[in-house]
PDB file of N, CA and C in Angstrom:
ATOM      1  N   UNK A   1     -56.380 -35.427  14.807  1.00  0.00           N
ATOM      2  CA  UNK A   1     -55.256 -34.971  15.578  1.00  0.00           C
ATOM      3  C   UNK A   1     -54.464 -33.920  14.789  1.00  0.00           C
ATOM      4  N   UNK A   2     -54.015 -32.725  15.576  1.00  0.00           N
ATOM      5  CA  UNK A   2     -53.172 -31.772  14.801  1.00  0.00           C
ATOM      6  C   UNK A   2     -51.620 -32.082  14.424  1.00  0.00           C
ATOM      7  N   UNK A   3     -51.317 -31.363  13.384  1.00  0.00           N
ATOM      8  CA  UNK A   3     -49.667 -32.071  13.147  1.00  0.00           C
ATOM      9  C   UNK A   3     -49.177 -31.580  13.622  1.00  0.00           C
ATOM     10  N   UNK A   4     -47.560 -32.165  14.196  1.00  0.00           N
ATOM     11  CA  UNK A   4     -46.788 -30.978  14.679  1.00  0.00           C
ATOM     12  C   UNK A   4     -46.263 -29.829  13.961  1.00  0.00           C
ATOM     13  N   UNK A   5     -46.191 -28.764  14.517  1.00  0.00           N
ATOM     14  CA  UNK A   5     -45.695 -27.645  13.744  1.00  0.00           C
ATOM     15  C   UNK A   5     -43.911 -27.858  13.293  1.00  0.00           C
ATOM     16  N   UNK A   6     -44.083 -27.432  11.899  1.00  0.00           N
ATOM     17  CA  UNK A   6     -42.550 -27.523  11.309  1.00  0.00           C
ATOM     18  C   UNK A   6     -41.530 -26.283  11.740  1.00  0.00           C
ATOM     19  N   UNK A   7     -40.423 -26.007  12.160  1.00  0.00           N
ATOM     20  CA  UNK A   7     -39.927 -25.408  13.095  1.00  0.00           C
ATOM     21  C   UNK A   7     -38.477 -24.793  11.527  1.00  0.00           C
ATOM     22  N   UNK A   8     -38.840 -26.091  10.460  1.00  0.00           N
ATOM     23  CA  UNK A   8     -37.834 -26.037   9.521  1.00  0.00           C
ATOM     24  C   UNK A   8     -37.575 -24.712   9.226  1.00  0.00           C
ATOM     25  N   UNK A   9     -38.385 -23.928   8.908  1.00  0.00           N
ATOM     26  CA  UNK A   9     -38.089 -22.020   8.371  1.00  0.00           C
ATOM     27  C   UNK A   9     -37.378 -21.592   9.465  1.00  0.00           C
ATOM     28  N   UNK A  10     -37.399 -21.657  11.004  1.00  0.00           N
ATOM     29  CA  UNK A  10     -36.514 -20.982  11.585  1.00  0.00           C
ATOM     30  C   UNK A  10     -35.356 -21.665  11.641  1.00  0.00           C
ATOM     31  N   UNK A  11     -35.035 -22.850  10.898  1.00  0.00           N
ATOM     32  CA  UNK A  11     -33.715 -22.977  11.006  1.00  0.00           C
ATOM     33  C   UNK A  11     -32.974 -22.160   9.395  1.00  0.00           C
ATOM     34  N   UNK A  12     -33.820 -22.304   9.038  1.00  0.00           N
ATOM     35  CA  UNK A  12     -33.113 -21.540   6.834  1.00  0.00           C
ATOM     36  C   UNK A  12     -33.138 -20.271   7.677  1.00  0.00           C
ATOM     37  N   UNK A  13     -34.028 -19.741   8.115  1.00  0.00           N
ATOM     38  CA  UNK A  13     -33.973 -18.398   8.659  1.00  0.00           C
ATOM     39  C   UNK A  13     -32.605 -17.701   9.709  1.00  0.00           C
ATOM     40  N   UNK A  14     -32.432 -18.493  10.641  1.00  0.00           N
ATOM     41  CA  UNK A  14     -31.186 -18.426  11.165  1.00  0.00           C
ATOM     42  C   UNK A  14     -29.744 -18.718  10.467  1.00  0.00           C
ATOM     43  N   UNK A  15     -29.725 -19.544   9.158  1.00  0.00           N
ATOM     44  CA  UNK A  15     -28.986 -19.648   8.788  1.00  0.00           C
ATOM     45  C   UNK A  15     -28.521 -18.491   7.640  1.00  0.00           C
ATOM     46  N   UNK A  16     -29.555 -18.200   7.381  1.00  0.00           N
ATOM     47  CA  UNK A  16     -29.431 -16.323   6.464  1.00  0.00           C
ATOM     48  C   UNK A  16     -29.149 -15.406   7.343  1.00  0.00           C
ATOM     49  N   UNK A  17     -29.086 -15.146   8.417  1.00  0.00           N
ATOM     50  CA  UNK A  17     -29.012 -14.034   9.328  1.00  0.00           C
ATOM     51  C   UNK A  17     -27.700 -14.540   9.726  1.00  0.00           C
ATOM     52  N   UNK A  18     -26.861 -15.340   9.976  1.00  0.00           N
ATOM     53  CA  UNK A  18     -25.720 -15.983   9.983  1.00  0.00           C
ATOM     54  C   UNK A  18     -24.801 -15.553   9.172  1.00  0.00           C
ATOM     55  N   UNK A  19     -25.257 -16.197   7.761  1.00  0.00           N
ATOM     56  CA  UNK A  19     -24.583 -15.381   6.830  1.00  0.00           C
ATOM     57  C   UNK A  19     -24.649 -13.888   6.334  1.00  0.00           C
ATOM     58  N   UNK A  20     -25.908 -13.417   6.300  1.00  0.00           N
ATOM     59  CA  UNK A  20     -25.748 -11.751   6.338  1.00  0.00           C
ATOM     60  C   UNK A  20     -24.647 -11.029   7.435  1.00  0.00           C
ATOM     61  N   UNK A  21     -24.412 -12.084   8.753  1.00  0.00           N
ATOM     62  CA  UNK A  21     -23.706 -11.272   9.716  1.00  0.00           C
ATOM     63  C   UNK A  21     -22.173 -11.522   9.734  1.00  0.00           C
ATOM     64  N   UNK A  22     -22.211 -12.332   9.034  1.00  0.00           N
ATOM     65  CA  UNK A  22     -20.595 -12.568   8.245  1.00  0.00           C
ATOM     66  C   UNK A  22     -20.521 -11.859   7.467  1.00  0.00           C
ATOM     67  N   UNK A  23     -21.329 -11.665   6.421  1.00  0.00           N
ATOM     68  CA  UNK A  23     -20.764 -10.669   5.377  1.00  0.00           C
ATOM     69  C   UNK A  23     -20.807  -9.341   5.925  1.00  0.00           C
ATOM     70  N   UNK A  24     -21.331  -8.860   6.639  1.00  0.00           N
ATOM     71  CA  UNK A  24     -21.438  -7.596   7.212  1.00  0.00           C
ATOM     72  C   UNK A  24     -19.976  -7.371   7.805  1.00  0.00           C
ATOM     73  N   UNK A  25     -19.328  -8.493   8.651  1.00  0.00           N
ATOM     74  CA  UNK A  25     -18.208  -8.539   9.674  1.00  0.00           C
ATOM     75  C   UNK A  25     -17.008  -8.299   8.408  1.00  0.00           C
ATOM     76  N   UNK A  26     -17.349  -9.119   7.416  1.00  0.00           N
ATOM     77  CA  UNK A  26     -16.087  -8.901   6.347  1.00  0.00           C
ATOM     78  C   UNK A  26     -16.289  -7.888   5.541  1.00  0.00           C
ATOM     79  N   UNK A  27     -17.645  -7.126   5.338  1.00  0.00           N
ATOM     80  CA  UNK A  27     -17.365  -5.790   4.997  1.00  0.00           C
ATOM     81  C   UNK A  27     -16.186  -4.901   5.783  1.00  0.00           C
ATOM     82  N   UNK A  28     -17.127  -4.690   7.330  1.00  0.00           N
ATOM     83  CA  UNK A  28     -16.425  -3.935   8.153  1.00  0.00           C
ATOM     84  C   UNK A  28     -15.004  -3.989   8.043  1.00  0.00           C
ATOM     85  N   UNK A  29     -14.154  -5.039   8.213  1.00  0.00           N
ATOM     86  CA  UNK A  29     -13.163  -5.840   8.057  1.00  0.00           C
ATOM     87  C   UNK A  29     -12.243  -5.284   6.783  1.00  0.00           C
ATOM     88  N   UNK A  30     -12.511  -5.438   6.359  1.00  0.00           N
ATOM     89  CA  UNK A  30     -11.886  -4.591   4.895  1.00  0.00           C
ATOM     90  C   UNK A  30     -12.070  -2.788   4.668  1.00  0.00           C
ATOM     91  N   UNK A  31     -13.393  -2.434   5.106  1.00  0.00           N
ATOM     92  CA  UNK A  31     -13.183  -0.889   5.250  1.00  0.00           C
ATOM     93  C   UNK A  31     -11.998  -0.366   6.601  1.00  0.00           C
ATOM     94  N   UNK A  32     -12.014  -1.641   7.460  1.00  0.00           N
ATOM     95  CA  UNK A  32     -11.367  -0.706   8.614  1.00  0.00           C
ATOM     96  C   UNK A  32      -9.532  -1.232   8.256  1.00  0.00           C
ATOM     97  N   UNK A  33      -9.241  -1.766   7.206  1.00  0.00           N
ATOM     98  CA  UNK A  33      -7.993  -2.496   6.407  1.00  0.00           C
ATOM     99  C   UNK A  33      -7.683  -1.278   5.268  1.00  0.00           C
ATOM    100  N   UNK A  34      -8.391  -0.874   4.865  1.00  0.00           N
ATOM    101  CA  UNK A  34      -8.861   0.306   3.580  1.00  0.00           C
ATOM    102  C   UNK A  34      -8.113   1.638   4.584  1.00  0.00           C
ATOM    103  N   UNK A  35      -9.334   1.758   5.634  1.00  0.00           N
ATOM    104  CA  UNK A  35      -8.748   3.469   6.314  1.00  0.00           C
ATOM    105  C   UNK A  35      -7.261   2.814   7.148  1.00  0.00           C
ATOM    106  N   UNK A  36      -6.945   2.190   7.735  1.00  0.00           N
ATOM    107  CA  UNK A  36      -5.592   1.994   8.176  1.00  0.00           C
ATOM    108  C   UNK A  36      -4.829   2.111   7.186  1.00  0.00           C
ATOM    109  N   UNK A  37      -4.689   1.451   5.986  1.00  0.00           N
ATOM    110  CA  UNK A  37      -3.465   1.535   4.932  1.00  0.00           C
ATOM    111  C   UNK A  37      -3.657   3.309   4.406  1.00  0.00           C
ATOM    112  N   UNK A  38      -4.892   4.119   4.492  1.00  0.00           N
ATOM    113  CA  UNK A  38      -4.780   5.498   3.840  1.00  0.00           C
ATOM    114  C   UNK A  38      -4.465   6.323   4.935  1.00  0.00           C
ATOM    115  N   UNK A  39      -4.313   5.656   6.621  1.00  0.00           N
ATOM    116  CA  UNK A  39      -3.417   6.496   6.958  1.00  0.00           C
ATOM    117  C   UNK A  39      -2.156   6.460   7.231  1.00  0.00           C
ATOM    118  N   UNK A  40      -1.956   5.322   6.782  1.00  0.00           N
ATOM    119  CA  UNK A  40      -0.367   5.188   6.703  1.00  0.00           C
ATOM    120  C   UNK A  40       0.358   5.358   5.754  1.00  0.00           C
ATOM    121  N   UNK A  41      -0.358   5.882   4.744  1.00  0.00           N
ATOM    122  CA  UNK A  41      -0.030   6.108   3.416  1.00  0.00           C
ATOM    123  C   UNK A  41       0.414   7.522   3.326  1.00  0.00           C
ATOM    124  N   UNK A  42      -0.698   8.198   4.453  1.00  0.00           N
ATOM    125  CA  UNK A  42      -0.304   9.596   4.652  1.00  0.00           C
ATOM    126  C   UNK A  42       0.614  10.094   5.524  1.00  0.00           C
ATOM    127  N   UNK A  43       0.974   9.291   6.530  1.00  0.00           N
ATOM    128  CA  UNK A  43       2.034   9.190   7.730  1.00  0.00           C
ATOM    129  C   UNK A  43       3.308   9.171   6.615  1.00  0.00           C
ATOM    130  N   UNK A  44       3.420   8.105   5.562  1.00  0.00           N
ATOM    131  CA  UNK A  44       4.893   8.018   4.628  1.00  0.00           C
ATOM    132  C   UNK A  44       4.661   9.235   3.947  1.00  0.00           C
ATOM    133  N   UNK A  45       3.830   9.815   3.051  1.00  0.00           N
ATOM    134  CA  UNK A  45       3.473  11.022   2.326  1.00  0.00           C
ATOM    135  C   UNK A  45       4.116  12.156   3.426  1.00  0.00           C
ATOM    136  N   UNK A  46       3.866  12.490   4.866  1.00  0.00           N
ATOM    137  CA  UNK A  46       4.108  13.387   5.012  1.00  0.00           C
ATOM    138  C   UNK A  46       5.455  13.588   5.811  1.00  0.00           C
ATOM    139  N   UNK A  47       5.945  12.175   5.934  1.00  0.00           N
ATOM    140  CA  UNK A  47       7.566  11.579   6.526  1.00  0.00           C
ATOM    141  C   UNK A  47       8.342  11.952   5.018  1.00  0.00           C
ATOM    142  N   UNK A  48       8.055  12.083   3.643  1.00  0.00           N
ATOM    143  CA  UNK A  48       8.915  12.270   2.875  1.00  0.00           C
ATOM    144  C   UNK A  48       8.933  13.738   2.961  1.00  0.00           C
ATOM    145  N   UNK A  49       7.877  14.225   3.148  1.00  0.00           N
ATOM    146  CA  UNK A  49       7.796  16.350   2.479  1.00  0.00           C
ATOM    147  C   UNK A  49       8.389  16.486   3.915  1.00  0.00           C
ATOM    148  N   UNK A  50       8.981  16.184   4.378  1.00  0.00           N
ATOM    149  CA  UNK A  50       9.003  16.941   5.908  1.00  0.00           C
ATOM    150  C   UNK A  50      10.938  16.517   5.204  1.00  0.00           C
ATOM    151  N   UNK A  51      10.713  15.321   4.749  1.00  0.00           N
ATOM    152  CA  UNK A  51      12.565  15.338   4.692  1.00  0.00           C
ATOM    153  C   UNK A  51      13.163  16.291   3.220  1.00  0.00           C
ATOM    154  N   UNK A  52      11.876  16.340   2.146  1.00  0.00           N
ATOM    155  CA  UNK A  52      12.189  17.371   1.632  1.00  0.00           C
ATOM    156  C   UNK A  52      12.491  18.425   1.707  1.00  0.00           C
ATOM    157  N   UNK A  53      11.487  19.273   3.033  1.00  0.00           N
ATOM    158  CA  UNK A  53      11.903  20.410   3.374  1.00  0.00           C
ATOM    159  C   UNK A  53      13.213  20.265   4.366  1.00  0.00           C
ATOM    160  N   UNK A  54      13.347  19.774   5.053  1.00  0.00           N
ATOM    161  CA  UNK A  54      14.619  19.605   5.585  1.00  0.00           C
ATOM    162  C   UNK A  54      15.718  19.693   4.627  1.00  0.00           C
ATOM    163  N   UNK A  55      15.632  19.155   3.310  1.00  0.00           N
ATOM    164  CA  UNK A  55      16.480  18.904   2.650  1.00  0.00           C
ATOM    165  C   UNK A  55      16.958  20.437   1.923  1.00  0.00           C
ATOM    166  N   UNK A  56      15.714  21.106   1.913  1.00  0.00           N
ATOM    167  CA  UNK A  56      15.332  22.455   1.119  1.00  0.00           C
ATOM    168  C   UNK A  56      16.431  23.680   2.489  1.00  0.00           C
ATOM    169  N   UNK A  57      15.779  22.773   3.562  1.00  0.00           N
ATOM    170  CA  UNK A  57      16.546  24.038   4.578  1.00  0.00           C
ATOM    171  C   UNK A  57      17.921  23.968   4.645  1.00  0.00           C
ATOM    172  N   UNK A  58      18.719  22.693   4.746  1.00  0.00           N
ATOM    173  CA  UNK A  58      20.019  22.455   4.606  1.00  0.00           C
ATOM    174  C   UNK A  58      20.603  22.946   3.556  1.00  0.00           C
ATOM    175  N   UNK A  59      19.933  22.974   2.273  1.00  0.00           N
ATOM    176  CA  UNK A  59      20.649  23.696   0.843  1.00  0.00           C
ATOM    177  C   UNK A  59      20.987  25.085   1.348  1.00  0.00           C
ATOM    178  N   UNK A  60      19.756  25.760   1.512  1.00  0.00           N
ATOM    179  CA  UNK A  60      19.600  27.273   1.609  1.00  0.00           C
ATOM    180  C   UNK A  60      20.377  27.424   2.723  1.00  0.00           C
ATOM    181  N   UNK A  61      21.095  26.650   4.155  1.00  0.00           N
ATOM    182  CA  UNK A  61      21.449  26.950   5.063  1.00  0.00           C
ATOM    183  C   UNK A  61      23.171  27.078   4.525  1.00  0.00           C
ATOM    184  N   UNK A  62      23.665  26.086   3.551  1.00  0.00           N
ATOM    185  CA  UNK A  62      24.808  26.165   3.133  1.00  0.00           C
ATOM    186  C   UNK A  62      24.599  27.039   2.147  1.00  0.00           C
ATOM    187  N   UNK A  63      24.000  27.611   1.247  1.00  0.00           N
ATOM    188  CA  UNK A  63      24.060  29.115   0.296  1.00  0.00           C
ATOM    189  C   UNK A  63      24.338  29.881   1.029  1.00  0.00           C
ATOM    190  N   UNK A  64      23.909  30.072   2.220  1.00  0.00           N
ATOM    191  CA  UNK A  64      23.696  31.327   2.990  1.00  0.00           C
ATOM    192  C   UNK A  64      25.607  31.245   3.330  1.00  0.00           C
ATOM    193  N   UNK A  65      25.473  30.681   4.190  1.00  0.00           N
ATOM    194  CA  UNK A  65      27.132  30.588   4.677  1.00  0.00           C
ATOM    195  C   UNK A  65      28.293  30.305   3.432  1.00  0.00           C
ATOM    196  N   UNK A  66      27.874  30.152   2.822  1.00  0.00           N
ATOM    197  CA  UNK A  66      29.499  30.419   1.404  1.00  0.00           C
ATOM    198  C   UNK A  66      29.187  31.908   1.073  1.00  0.00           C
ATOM    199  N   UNK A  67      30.625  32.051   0.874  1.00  0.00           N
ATOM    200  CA  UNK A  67      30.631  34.014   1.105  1.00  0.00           C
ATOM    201  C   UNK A  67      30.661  34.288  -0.808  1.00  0.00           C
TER     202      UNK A  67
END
């Protein structure tokens, strides 16, 4: 009589593809945590030079007007 076939490898097997697809999800997960914080990093970067120059135009706007 034949034995039954062991089915055991597709369960180790599913359980690696499980975990490869977690780690994949928490890669993603952290690169898309990575580009959000570098563009908000650049949103504050370019919220300060914008109040610099503002700050630059208000000087030069009061030089101009003192006689």
């Amino acid at each position: 009589m034949a034995e039954p076939k062991s089915y055991r490898w597709l369960s180790a097997g599913a359980l690696v593809a499980l975990a490869l697809a977690a780690f994949v999800a928490v890669v993603a997960l952290r690169h898309a945590s990575d580009d959000h914080s570098r563009a908000t990093n650049v949103k504050v970067r370019a919220d300060q030079a914008m109040q610099r120059i503002e700050a630059e135009v208000d000087r030069l706007e009061n030089e101009a007007a003192a006689p």
